[in-house]
C-alpha atoms as a PDB file:
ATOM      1  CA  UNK A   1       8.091 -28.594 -12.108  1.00  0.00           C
ATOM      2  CA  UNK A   2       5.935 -28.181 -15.763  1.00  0.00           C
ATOM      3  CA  UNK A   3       3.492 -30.494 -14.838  1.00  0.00           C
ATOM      4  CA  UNK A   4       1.118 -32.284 -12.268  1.00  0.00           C
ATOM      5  CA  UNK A   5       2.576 -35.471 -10.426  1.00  0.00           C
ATOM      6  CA  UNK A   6       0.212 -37.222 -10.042  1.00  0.00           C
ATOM      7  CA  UNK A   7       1.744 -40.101  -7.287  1.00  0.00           C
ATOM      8  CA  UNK A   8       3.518 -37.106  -5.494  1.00  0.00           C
ATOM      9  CA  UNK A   9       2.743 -36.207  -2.049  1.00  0.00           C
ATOM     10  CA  UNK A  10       1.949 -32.902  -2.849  1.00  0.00           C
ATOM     11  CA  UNK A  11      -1.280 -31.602  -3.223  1.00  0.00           C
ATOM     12  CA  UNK A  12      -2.434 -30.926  -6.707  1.00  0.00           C
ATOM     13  CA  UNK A  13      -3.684 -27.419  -6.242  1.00  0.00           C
ATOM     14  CA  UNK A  14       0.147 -26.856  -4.323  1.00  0.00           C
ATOM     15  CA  UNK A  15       1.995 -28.367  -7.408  1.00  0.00           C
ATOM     16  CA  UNK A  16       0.081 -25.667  -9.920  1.00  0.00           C
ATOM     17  CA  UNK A  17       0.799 -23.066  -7.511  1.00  0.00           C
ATOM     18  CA  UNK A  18       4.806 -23.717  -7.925  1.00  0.00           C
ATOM     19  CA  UNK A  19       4.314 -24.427 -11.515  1.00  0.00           C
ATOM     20  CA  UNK A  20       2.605 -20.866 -11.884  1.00  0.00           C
ATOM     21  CA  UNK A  21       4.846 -19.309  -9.596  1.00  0.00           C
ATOM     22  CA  UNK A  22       7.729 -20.435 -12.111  1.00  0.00           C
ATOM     23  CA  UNK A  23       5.910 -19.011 -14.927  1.00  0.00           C
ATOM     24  CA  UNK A  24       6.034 -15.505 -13.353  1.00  0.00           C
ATOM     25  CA  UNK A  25       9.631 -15.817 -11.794  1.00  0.00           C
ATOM     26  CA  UNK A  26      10.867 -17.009 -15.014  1.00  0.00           C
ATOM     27  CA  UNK A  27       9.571 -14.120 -17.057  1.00  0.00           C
ATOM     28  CA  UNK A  28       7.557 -15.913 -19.243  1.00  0.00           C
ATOM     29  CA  UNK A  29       4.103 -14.555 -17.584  1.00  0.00           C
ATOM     30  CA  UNK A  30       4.986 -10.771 -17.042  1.00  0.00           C
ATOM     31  CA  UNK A  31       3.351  -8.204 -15.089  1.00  0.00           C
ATOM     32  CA  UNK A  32      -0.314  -7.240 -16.214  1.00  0.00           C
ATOM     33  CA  UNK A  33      -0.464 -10.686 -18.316  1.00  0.00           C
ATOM     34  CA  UNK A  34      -4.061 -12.374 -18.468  1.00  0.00           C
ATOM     35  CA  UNK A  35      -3.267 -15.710 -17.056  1.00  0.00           C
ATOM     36  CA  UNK A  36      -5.243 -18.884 -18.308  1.00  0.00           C
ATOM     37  CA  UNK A  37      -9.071 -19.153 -16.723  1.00  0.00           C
ATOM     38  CA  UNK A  38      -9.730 -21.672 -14.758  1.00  0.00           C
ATOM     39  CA  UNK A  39     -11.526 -24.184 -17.441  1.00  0.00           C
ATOM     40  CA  UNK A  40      -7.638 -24.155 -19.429  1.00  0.00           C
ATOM     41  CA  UNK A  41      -5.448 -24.919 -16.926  1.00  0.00           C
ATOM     42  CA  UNK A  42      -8.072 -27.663 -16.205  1.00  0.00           C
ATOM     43  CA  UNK A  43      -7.795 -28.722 -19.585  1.00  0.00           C
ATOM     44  CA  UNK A  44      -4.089 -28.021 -19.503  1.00  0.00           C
ATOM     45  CA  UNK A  45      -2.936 -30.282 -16.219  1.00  0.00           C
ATOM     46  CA  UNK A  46      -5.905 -32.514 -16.337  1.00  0.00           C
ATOM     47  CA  UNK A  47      -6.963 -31.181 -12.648  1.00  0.00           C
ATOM     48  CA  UNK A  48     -10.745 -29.708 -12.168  1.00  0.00           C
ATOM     49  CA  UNK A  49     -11.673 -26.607 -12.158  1.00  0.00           C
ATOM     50  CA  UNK A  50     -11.940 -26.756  -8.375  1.00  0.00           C
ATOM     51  CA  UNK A  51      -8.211 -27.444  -7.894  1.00  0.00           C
ATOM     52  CA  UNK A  52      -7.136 -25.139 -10.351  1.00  0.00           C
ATOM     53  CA  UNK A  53      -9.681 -21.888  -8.348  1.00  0.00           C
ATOM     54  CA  UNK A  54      -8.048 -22.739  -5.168  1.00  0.00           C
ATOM     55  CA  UNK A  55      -4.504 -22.547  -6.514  1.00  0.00           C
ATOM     56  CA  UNK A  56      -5.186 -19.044  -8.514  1.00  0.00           C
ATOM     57  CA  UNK A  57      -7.219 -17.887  -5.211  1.00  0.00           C
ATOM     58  CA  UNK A  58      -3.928 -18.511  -3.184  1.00  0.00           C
ATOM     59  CA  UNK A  59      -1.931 -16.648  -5.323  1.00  0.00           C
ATOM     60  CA  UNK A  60      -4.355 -13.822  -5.589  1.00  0.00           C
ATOM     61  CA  UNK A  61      -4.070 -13.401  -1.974  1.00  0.00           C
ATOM     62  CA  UNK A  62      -0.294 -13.348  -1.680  1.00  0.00           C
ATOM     63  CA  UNK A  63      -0.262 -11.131  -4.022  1.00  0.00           C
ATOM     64  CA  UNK A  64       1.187 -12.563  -6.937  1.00  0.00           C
ATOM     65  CA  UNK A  65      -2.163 -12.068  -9.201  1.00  0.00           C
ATOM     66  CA  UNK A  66      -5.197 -10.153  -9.574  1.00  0.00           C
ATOM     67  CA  UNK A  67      -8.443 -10.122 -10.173  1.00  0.00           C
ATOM     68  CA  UNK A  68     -10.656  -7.673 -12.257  1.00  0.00           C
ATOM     69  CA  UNK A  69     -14.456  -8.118 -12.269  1.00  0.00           C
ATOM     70  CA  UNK A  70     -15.370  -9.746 -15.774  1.00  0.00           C
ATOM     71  CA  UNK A  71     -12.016  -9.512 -17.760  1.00  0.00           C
ATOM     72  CA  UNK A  72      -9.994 -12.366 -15.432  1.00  0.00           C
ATOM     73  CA  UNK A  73      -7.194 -12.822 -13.311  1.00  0.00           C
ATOM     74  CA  UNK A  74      -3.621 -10.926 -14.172  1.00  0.00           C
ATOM     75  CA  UNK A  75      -0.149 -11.072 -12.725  1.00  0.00           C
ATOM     76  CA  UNK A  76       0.348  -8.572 -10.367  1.00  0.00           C
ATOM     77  CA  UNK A  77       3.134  -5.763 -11.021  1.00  0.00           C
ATOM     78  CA  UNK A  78       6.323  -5.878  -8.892  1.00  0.00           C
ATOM     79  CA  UNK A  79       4.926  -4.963  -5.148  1.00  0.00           C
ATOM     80  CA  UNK A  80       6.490  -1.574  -3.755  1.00  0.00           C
ATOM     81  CA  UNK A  81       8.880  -2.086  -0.792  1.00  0.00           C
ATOM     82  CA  UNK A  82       8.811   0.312   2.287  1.00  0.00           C
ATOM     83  CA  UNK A  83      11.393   0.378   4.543  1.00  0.00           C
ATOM     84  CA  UNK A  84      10.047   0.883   8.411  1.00  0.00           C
ATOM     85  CA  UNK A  85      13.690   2.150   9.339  1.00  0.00           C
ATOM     86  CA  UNK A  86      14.244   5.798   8.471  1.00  0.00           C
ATOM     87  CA  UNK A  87      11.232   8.290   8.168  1.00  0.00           C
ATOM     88  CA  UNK A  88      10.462   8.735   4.161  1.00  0.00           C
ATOM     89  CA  UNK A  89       7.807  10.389   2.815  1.00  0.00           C
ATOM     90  CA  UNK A  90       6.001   8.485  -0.150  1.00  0.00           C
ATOM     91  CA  UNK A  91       7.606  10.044  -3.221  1.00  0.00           C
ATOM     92  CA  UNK A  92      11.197   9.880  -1.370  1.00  0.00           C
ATOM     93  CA  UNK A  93      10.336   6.299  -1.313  1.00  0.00           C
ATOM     94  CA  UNK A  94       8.874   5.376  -5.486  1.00  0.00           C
ATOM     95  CA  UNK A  95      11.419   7.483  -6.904  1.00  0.00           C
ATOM     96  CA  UNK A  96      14.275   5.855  -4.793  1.00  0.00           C
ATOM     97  CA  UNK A  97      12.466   2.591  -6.883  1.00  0.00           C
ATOM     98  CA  UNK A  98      12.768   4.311 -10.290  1.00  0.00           C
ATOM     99  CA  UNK A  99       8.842   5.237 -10.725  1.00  0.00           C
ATOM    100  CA  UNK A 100       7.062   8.412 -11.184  1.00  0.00           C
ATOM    101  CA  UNK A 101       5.822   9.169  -8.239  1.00  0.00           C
ATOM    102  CA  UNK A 102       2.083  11.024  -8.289  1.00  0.00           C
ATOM    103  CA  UNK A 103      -0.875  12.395  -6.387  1.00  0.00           C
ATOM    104  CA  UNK A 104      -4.858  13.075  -6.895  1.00  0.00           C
ATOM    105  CA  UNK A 105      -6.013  15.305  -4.443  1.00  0.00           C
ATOM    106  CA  UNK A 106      -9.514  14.043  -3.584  1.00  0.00           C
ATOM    107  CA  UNK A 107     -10.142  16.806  -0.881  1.00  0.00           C
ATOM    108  CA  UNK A 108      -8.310  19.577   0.654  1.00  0.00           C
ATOM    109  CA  UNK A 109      -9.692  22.066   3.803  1.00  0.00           C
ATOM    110  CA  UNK A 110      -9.554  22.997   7.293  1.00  0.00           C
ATOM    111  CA  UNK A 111     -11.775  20.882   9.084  1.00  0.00           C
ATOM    112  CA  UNK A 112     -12.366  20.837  13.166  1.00  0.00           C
ATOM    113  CA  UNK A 113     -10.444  18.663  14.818  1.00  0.00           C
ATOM    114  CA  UNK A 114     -11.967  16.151  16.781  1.00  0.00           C
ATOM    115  CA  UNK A 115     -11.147  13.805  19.930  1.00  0.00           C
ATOM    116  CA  UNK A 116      -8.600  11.917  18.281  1.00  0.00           C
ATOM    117  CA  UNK A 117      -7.093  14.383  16.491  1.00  0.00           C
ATOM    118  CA  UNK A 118      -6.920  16.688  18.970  1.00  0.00           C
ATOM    119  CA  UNK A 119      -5.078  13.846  20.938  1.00  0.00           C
ATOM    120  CA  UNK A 120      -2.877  12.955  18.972  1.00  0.00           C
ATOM    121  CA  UNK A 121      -2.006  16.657  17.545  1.00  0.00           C
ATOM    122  CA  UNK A 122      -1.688  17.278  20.770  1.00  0.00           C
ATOM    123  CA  UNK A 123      -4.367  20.569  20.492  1.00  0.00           C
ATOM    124  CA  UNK A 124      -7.877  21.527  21.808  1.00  0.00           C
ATOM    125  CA  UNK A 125     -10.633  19.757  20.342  1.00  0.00           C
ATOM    126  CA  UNK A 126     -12.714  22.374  17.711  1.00  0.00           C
ATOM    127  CA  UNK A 127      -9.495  23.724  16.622  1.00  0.00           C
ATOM    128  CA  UNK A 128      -8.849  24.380  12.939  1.00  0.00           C
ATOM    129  CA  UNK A 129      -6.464  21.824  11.515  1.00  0.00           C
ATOM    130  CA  UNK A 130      -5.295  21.021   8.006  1.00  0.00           C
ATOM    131  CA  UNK A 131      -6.952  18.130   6.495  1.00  0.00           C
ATOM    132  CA  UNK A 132      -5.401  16.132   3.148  1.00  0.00           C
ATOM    133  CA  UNK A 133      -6.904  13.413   1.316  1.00  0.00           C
ATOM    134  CA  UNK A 134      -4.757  12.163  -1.552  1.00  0.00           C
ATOM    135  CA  UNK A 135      -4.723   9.060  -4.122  1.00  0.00           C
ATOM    136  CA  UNK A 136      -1.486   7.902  -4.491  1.00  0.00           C
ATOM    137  CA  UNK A 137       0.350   6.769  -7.600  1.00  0.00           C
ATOM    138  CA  UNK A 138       3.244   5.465  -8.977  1.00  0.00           C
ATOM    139  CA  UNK A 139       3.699   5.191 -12.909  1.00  0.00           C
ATOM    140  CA  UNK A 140      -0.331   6.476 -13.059  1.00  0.00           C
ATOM    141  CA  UNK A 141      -1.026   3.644 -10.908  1.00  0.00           C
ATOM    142  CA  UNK A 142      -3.216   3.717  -7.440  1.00  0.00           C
ATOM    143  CA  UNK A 143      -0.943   2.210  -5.105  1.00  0.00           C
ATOM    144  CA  UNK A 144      -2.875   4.046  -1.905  1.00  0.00           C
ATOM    145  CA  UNK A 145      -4.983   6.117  -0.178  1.00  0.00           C
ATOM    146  CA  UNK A 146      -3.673   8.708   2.431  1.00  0.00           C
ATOM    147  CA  UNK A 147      -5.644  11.413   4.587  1.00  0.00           C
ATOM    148  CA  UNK A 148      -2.359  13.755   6.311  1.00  0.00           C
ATOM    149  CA  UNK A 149      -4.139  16.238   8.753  1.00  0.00           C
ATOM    150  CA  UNK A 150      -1.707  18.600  10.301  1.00  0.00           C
ATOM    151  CA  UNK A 151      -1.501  21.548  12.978  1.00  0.00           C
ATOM    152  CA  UNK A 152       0.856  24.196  13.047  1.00  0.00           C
ATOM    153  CA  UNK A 153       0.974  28.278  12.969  1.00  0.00           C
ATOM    154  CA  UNK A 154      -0.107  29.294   9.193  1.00  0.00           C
ATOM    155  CA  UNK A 155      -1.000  25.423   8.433  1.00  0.00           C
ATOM    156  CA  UNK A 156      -4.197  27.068   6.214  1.00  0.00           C
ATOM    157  CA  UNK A 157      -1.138  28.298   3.674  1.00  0.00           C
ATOM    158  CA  UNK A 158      -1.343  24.877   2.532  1.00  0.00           C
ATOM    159  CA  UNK A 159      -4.311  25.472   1.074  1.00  0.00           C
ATOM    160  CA  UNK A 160      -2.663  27.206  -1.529  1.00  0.00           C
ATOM    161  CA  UNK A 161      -0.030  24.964  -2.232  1.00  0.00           C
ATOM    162  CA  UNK A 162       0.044  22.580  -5.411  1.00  0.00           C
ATOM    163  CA  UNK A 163       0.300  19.073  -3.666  1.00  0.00           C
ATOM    164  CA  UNK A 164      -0.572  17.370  -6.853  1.00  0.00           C
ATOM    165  CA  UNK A 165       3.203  18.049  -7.635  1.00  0.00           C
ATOM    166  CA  UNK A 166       4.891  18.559  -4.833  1.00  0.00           C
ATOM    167  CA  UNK A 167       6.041  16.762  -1.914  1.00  0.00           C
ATOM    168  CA  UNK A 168       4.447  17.589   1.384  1.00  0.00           C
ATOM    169  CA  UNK A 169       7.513  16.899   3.446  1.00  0.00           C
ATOM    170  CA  UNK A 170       9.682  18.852   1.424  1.00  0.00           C
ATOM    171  CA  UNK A 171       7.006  22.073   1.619  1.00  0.00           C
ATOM    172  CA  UNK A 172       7.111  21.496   5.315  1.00  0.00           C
ATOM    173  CA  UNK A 173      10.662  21.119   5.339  1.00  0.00           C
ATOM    174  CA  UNK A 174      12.445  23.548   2.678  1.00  0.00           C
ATOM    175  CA  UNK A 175       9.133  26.318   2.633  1.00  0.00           C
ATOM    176  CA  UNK A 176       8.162  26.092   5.897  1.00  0.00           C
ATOM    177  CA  UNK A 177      10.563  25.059   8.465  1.00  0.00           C
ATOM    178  CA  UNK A 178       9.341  22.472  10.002  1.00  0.00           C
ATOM    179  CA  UNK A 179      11.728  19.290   9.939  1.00  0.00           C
ATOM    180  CA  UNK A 180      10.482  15.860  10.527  1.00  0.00           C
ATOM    181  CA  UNK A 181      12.434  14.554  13.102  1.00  0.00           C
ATOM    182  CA  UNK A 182      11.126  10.964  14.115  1.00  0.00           C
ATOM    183  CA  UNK A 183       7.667   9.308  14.193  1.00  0.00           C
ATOM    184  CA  UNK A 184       5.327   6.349  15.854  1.00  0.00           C
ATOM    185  CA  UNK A 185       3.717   3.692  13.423  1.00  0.00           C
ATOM    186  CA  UNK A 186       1.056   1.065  13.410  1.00  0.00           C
ATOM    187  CA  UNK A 187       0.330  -1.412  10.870  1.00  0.00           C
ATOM    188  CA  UNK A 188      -2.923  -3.410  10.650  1.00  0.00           C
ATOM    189  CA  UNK A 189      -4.191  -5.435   8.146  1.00  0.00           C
ATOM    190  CA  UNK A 190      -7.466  -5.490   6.900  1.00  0.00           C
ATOM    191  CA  UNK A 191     -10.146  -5.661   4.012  1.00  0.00           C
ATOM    192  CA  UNK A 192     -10.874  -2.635   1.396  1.00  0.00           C
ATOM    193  CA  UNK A 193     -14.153  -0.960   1.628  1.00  0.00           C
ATOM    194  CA  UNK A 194     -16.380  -0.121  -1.636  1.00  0.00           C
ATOM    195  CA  UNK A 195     -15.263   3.538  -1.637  1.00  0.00           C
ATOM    196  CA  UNK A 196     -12.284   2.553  -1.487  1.00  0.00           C
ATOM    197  CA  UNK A 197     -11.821  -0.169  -3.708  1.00  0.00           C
ATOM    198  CA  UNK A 198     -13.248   2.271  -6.788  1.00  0.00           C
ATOM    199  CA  UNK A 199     -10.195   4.513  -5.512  1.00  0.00           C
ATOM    200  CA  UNK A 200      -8.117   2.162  -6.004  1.00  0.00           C
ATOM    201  CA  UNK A 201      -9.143   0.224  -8.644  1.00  0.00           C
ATOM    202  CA  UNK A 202      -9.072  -3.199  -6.922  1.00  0.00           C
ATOM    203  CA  UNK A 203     -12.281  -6.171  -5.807  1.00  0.00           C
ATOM    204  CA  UNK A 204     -14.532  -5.219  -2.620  1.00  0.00           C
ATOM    205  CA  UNK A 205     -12.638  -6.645   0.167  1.00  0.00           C
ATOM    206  CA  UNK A 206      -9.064  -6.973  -1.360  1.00  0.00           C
ATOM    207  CA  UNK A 207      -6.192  -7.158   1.076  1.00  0.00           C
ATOM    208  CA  UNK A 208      -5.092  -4.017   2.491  1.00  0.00           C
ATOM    209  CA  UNK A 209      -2.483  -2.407   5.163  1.00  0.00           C
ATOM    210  CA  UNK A 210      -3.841   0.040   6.777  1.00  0.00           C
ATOM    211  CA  UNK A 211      -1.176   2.607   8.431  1.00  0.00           C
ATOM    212  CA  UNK A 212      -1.206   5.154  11.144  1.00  0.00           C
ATOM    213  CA  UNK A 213       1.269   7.139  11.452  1.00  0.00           C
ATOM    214  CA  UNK A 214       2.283  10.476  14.297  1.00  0.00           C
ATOM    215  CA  UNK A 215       5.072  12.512  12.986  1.00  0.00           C
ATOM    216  CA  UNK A 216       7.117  14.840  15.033  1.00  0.00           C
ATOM    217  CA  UNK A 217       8.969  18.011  14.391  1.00  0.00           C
ATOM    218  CA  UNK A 218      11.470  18.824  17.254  1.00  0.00           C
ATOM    219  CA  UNK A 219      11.115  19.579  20.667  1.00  0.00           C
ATOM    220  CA  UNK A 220       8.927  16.128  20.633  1.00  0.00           C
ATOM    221  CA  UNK A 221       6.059  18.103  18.976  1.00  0.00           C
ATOM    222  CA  UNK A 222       3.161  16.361  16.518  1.00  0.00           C
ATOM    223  CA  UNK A 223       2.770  17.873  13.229  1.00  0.00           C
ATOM    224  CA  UNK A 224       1.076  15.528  11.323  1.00  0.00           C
ATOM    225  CA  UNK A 225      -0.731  12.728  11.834  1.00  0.00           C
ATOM    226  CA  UNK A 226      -1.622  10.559   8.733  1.00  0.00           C
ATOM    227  CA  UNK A 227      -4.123   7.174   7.860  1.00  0.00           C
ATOM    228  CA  UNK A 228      -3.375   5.632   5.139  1.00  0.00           C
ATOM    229  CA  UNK A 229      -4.740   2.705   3.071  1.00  0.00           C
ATOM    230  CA  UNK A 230      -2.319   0.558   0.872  1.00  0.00           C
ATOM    231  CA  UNK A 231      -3.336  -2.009  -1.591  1.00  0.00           C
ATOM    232  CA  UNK A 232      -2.134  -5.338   0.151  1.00  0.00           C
ATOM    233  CA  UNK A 233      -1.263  -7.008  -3.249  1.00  0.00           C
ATOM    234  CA  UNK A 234       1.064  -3.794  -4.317  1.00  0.00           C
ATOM    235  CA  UNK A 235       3.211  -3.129  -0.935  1.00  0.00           C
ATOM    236  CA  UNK A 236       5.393  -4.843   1.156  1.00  0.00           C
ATOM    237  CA  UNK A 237       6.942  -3.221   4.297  1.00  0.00           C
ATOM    238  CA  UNK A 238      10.376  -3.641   5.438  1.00  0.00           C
ATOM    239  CA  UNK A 239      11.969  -3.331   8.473  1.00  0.00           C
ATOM    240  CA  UNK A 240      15.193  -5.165  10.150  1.00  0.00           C
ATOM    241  CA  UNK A 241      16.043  -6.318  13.812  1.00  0.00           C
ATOM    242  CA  UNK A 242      18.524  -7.376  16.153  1.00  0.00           C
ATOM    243  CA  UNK A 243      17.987  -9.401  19.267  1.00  0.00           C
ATOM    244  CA  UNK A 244      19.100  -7.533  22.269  1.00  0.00           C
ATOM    245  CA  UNK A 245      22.230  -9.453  23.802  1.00  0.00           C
ATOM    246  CA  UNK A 246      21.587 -10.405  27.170  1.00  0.00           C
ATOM    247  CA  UNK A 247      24.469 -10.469  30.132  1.00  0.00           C
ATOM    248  CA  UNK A 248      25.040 -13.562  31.605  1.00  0.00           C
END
C-alpha cells in the first residue's frame, strides 16, 4: 500500500499506519529518522491532520516511533529482546545482541532495610543492606533504570567495586562466590514518572515495564532483589510455553 484508498473499508488513519509501517520495514525510514509532521503527510495523502495524529500516536505507542518535545516524532531504534527463560544479567543479555553494554551509577550505599526488603531478603528489618541505583545503556543509550539492593556477609565490599564497568553478576559470581541459581519475576506495565523520564530521556508518561525481580543463590537463599524500570518503546520480553498434556 503507497497510498490512501479512499473506497476501501479500511479506516484512513489504519491505511497510513501500514503505509508507514512499510516505510520503516522496508528500510527506507531508518532508525532515529525525523518522520514527516503531521501538516505533510496531510498534504501528502490528502487526509487531515486529525487522521494523520491518530495514526503517528498509534505507532508511538507500539513502539515503532518517538516523540521528543519540540524537535518531532522519530523512528524508534530496534527494541531490545529479553528472554524470561534462563536467568541473565543485563550486559549478558546486550552483548549477546551485539551492543556495548553500559552503566551510570546514580547512587551507591548501605541503606536500612525496610519492611519489604527485609521480606523479601529474607533479614531483620534495620539491617544494613547494599543498595544500587544504575542507568542502563546500550550503545550510550538509556534503555533503563535499575535499583539492585542485596544482603550477604561483606556485601559493603561492593562499595568499592567499579560497577560502571563491570558486571554485578559476574563480581558476585567469579569475586565473590555467590552463584545465581534461579529467581521469581513480575512484570507490570505502567507510565514513566518525571524523574524518570529525564533519566531516560523519553515524554512524561511514556510506556514503561516495570520489573521486580528476587534472585537466589543456593540453598533457596535471596541475594538480591532488584526494581527496575524499562523504556516500553525500547524492550520487548520473551518467554516460550507449552500446554501441559492432560491424561484422558
Amino acid at each position: 500500500m503507497s497510498s490512501i484508498i479512499r473506497k476501501s473499508p479500511l479506516p484512513r488513519y489504519y491505511q497510513l499506519k501500514e503505509i508507514m509501517r512499510e516505510k520503516i520495514s522496508s528500510g527506507e525510514w531508518k532508525p532515529g529518522d525525523l518522520i514527516p509532521s503531521e501538516r505533510e503527510l496531510g498534504e501528502q495523502y490528502g487526509i487531515s491532520r486529525m487522521t494523520a495524529r491518530q495514526a503517528i500516536t498509534e505507532l508511538v505507542n507500539e513502539g515503532l516511533f518517538y516523540r521528543e518535545q519540540g524537535k518531532g516524532t522519530f523512528v524508534s531504534r530496534h527494541k531490545i529482546t529479553q528472554q524470561l527463560i534462563r536467568l541473565t544479567g543485563f550486559t549478558e543479555d546486550i552483548k549477546a545482541r551485539g551492543q556495548r553494554p553500559g552503566s551510570k551509577i546514580i547512587s551507591a550505599q548501605m541503606v536500612p532495610a525496610d519492611e519489604t526488603l527485609a521480606e523479601r531478603l529474607r533479614v531483620k528489618p534495620g539491617l544494613l543492606v547494599f543498595c544500587l541505583q544504575r542507568l542502563r545503556l546500550a550503545d550510550d543509550e538509556p534503555l533503563a533504570i535499575e535499583i539492585s539492593t542485596l544482603s550477604f556477609m561483606g556485601c559493603e565490599r561492593l562499595l568499592e567495586e567499579n560497577l560502571e564497568q563491570n558486571s554485578l553478576y559476574r563480581l558476585l559470581e567469579n569475586k565473590y562466590g555467590l552463584p545465581l541459581m534461579e529467581a521469581e519475576q513480575e512484570l507490570e506495565a505502567g507510565l514513566i514518572g518525571p524523574e524518570e523520564a529525564v533519566q531516560l530521556k523519553v515524554p512524561l508518561n511514556s510506556a514503561a515495564l516495570f520489573m521486580r525481580r528476587t534472585t537466589y543463590t543456593e540453598r533457596d537463599q535471596p541475594l538480591e532483589y532488584a526494581k527496575s524500570i524499562y523504556c516500553g518503546n525500547k524492550y520487548i520480553f520473551f518467554t516460550q510455553m507449552k500446554r501441559e498434556q492432560l491424561m484422558p
